[in-house]
Protein backbone atom coordinates (compact mmCIF):
# COMPACT_ATOMS: atom_id res chain seq x y z
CA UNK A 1 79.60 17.25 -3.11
CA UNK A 2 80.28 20.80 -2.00
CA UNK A 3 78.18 23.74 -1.09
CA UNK A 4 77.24 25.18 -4.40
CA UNK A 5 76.31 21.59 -5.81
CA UNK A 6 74.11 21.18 -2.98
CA UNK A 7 72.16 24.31 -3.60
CA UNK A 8 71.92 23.89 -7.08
CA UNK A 9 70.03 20.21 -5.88
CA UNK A 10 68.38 21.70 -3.14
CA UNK A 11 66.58 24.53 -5.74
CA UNK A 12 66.08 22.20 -8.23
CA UNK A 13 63.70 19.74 -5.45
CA UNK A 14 62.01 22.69 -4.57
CA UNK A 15 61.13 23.91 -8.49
CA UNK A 16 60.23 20.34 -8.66
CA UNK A 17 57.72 20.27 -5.90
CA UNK A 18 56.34 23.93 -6.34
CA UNK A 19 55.71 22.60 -9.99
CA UNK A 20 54.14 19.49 -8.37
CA UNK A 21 51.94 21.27 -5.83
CA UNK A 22 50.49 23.88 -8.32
CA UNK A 23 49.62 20.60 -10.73
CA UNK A 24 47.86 18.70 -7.58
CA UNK A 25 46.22 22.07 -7.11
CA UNK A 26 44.71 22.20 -10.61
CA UNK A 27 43.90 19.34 -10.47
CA UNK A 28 41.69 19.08 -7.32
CA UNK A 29 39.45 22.44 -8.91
CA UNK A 30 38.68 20.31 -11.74
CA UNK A 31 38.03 17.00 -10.30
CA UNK A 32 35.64 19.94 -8.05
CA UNK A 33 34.07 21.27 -10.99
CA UNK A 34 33.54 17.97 -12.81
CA UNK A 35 31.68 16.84 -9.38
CA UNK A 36 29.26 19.96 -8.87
CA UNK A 37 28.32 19.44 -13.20
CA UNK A 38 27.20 15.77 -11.77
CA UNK A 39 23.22 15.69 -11.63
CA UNK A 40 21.14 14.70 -8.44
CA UNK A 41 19.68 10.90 -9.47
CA UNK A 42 16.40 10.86 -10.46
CA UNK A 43 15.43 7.51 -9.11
CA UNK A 44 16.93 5.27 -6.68
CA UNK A 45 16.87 1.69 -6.09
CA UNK A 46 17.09 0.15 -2.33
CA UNK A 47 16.13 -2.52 -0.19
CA UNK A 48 15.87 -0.39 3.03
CA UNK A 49 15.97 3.63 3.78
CA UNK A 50 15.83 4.13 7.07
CA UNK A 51 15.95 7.99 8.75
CA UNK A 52 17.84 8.69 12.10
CA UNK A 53 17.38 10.80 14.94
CA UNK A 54 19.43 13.61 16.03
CA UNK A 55 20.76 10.67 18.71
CA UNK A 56 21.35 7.78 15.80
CA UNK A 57 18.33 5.94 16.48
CA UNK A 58 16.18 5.38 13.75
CA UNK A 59 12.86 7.66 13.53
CA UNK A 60 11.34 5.81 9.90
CA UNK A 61 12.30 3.13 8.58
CA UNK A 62 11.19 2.28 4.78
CA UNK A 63 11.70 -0.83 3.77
CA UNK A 64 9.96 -4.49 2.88
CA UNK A 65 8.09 -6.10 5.43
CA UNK A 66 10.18 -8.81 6.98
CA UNK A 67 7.24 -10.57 8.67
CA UNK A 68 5.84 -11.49 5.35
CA UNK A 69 9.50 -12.91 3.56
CA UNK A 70 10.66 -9.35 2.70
CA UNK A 71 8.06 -9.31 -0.55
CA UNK A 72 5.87 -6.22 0.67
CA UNK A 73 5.85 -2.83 1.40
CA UNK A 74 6.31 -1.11 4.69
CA UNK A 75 6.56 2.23 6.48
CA UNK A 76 7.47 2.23 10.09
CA UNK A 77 7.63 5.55 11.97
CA UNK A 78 9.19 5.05 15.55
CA UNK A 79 8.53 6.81 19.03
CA UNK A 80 10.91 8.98 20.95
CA UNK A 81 11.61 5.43 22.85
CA UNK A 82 12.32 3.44 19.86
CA UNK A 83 9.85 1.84 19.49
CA UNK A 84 7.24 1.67 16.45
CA UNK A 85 4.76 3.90 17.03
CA UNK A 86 2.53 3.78 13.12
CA UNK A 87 2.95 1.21 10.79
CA UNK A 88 1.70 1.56 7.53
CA UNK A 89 2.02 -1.90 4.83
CA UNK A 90 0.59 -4.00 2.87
CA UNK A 91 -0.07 -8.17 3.52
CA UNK A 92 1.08 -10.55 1.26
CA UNK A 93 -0.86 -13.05 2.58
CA UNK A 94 -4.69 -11.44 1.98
CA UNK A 95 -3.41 -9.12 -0.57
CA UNK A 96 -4.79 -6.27 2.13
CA UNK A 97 -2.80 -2.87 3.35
CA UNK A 98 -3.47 -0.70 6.00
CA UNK A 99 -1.97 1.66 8.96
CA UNK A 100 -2.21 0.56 12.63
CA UNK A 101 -1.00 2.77 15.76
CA UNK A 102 0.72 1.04 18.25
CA UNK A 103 0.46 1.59 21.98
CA UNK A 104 3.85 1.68 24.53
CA UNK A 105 3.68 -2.21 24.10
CA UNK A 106 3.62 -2.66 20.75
CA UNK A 107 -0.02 -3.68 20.07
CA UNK A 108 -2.17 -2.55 17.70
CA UNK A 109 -4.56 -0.11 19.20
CA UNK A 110 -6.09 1.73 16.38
CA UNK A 111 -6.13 -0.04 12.64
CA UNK A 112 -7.58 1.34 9.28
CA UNK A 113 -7.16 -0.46 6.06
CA UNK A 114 -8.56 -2.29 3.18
CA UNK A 115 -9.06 -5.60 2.04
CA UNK A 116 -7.96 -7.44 -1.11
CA UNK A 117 -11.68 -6.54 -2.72
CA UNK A 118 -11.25 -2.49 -2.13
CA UNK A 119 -13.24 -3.22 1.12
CA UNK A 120 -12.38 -0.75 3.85
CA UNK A 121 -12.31 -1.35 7.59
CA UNK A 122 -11.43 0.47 10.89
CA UNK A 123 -11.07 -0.62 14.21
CA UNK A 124 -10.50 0.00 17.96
CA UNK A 125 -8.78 -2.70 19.71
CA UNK A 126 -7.66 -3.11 23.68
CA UNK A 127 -4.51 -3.77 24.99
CA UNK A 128 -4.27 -7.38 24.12
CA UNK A 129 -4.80 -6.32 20.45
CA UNK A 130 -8.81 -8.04 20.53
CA UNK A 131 -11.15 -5.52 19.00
CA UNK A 132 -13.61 -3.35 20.96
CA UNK A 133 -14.81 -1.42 17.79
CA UNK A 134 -15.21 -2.36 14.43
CA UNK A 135 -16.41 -0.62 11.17
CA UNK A 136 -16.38 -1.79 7.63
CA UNK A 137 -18.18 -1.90 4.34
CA UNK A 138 -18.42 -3.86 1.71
CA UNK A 139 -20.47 -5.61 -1.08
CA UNK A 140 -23.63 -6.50 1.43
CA UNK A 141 -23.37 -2.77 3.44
CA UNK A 142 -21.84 -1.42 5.92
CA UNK A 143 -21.71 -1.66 9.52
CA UNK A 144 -20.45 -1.10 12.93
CA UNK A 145 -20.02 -3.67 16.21
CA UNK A 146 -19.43 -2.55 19.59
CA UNK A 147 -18.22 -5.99 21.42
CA UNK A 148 -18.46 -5.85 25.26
CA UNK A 149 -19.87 -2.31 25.22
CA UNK A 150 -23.20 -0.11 25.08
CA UNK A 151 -24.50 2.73 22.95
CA UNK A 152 -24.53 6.11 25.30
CA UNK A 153 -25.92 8.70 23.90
CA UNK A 154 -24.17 11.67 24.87
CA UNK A 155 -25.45 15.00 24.67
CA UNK A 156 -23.95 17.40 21.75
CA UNK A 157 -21.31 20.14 22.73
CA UNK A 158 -22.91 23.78 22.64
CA UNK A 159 -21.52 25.94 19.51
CA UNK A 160 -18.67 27.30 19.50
CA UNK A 161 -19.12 31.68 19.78
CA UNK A 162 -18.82 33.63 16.47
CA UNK A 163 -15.49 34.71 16.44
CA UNK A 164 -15.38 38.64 15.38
């Protein structure tokens, strides 16, 4: 093959490829435009979404509740530490839901929920998660228990100055 013939090849590979990059081109702004016509979905279906922190830890998890076989709901929203900080379900077992707030340990210090008959309940509960205040209502009244503790009556704060 001499000189000339090679050119001739060489300028017919490039043709070829210019033809073949402008194609590839085209192609990439429509398979762009046929992407951007796509709508958001509308509804999604999961088993677990769970939201991370700007270091990859997760800050809320939404999911099932695995304690009770995954059947449930649950929100979990987690400290700066990791660990679970509100928890917010419901209980397959008594057919009850509720939010607690946990403490550095992971106990329940503060609960709030309702029952399987609509009847709510609140509670204040020490560090080995055994309650110190309890409030509730239901078909019979309402009432409140103070366990291990006294009724103080403390004085009421003055009012606050007119602001002008």
């Amino acid at each position: 093959m001499n000189t000339d013939e090679r050119m001739t090849v060489l300028e017919t590979r490039v043709r070829r490829q210019r033809l073949g990059m402008a194609f590839m081109g085209l192609g990439m702004i429509a398979l762009l435009g046929l992407g951007m016509n796509q709508q958001a979905p509308k509804r999604m279906s999961l088993e677990q979404l769970t939201i991370l922190t700007s270091e990859g830890k997760p800050g809320v998890i939404l999911g099932t509740n695995e304690m009770m076989d995954g059947k449930t709901g649950q929100i979990t929203i987690f400290t700066a530490e990791g660990k679970p900080g509100v928890m917010m379900g419901t209980n397959e077992k008594d057919g009850g839901y509720g939010v607690a707030i946990m403490d550095a340990n992971m106990k329940a210090r503060v609960i709030l929920g309702v029952d399987a008959k609509d009847d709510p309940g609140m509670g204040l509960l020490d560090s080995n998660e055994s309650p110190k205040i309890m409030m509730g209502s239901d078909k019979d009244g309402s009432g409140i228990m103070l366990i291990g503790a006294s009724i103080m009556e403390l004085p009421a704060p003055p009012a606050a100055p007119d602001k002008k």
